[in-house]
Protein backbone atom coordinates (compact mmCIF):
# COMPACT_ATOMS: atom_id res chain seq x y z
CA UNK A 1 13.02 14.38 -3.81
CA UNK A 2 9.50 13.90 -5.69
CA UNK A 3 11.31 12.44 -9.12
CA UNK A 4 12.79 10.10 -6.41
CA UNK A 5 9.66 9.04 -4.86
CA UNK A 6 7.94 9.34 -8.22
CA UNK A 7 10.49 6.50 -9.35
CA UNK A 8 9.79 4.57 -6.34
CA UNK A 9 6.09 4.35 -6.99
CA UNK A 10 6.07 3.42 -10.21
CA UNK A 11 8.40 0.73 -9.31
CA UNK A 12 5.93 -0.70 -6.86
CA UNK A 13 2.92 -0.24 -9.41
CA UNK A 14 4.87 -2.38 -11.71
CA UNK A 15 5.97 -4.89 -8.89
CA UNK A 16 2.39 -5.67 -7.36
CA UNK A 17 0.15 -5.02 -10.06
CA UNK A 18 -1.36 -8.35 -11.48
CA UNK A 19 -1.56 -9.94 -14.79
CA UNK A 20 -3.86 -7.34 -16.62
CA UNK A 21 -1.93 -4.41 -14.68
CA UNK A 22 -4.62 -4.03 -11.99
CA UNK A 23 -3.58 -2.40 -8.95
CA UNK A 24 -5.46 -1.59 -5.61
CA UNK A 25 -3.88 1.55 -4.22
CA UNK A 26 -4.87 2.30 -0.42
CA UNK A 27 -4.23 5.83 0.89
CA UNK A 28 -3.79 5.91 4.85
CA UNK A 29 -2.85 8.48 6.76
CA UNK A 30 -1.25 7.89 10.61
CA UNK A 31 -4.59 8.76 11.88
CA UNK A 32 -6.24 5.88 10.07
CA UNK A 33 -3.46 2.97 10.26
CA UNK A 34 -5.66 0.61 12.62
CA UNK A 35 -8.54 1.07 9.33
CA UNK A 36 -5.68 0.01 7.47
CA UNK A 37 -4.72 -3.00 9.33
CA UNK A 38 -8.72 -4.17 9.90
CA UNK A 39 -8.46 -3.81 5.94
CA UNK A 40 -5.67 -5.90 5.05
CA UNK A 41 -6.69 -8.68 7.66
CA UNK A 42 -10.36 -8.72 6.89
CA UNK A 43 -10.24 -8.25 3.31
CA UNK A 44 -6.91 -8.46 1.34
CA UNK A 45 -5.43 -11.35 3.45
CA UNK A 46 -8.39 -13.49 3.80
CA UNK A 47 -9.43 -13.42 -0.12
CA UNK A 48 -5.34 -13.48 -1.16
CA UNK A 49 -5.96 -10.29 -2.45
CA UNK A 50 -2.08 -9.21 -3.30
CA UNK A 51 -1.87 -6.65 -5.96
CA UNK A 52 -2.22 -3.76 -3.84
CA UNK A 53 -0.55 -1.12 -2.05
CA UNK A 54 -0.24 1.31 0.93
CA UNK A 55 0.47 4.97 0.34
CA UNK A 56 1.04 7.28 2.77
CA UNK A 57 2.28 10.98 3.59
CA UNK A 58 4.26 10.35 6.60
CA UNK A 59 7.19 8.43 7.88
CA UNK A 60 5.16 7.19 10.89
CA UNK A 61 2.10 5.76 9.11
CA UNK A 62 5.00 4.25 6.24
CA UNK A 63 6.94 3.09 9.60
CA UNK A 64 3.94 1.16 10.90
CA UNK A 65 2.38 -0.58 8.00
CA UNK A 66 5.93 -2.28 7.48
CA UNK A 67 4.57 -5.14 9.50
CA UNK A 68 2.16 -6.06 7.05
């Protein structure tokens, strides 16, 4: 299961990571998903900000950001 999910991330590094391989990597956990939300509409969405991505360690927290 963690060479699976090992694969996976490095698959989304490579996706969303700009021209010179930059890559903003936000950690939230399900007790911080509305600090995650305020961060992606304050910040990444209002200055186009879109080489980034959410990592989490549960289903719930990976469940909820979907919407973004």
């Amino acid at each position: 299961m963690f060479q699976s999910n090992l694969h996976e991330f490095q698959a989304m590094v490579q996706k969303y990571a700009d021209k010179n391989k930059m890559i903003l990597v936000i950690f939230v956990d399900l007790s911080y998903i509305e600090m995650g939300f305020n961060l992606y509409e304050t910040s990444l969405k209002k200055f186009n900000i879109d080489n980034y991505i959410y990592v989490t360690c549960s289903r719930k927290a990976t469940d909820a950001l979907k919407v973004i």
